[in-house]
C-alpha atoms as a PDB file:
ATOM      1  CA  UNK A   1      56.075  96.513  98.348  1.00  0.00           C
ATOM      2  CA  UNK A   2      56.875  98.369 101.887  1.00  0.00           C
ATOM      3  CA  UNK A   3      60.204  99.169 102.841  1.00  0.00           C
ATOM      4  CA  UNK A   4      60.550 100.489 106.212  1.00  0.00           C
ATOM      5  CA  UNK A   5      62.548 104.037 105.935  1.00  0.00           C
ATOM      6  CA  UNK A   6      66.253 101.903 106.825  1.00  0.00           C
ATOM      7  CA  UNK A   7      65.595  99.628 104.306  1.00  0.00           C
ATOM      8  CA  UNK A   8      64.662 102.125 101.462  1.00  0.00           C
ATOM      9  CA  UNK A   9      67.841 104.246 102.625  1.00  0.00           C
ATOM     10  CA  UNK A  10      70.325 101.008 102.155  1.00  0.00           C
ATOM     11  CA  UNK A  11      68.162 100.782  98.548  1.00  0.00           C
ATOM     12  CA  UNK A  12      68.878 103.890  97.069  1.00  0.00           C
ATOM     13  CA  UNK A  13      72.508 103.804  98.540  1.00  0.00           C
ATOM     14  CA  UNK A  14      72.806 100.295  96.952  1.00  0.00           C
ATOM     15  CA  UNK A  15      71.402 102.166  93.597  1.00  0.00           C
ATOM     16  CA  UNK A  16      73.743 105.398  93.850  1.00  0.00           C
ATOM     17  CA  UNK A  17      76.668 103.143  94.194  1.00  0.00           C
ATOM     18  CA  UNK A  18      75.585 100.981  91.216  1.00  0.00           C
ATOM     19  CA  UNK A  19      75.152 103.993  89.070  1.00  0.00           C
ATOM     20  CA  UNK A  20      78.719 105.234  90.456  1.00  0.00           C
ATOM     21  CA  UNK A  21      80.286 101.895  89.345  1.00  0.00           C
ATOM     22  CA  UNK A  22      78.566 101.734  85.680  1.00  0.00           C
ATOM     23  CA  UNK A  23      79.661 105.382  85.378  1.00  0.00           C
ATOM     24  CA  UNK A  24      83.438 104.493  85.912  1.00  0.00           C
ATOM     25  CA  UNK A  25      83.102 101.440  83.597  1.00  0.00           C
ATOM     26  CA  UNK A  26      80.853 102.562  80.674  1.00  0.00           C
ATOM     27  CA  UNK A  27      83.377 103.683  78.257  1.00  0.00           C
ATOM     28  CA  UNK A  28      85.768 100.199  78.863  1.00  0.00           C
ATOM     29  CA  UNK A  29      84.006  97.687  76.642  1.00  0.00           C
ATOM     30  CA  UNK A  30      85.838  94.826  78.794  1.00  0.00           C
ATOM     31  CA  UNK A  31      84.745  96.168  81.909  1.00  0.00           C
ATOM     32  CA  UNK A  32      80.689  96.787  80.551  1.00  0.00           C
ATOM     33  CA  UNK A  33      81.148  92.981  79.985  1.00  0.00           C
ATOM     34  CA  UNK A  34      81.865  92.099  83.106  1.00  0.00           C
ATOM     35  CA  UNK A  35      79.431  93.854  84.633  1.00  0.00           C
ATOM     36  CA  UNK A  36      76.974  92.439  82.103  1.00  0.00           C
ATOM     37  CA  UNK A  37      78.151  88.716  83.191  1.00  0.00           C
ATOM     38  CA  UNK A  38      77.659  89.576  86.460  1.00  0.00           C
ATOM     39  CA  UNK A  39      74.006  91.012  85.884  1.00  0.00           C
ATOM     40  CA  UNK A  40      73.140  87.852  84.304  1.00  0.00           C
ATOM     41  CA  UNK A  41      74.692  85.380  86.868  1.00  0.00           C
ATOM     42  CA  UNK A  42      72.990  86.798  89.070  1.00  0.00           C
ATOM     43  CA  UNK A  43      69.388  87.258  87.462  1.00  0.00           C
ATOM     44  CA  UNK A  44      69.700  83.127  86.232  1.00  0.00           C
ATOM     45  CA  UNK A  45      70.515  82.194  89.687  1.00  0.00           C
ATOM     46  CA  UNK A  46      67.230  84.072  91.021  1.00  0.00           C
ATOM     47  CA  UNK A  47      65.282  82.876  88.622  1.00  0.00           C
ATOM     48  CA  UNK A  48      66.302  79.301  88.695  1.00  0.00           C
ATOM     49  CA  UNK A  49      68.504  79.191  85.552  1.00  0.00           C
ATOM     50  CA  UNK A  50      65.950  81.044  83.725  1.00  0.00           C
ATOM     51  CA  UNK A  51      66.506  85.045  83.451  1.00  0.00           C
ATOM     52  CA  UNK A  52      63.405  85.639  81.260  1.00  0.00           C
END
């Protein structure tokens, strides 16, 4: 996959923020949860309800 050099910028700030967020989170077994849920909603709906 090519990213042009804007698009790989807005990647690794996407990643650095996600990263940031899990850091905040990862000791709140609630919060880890959520994100979790999250993670999964979103991998099932891009995968057509199946996240394998």
């Amino acid at each position: 996959m090519h990213l042009e050099p804007e698009q790989e910028q807005q990647a690794v700030d996407h990643l650095f923020s996600l990263i940031l967020e899990f850091l905040e989170v990862r000791d709140d077994p609630w919060a880890l949860t959520s994100m979790y849920a999250q993670y999964h909603h979103i991998r099932t709906s891009l995968h057509g309800g199946d996240p394998s």
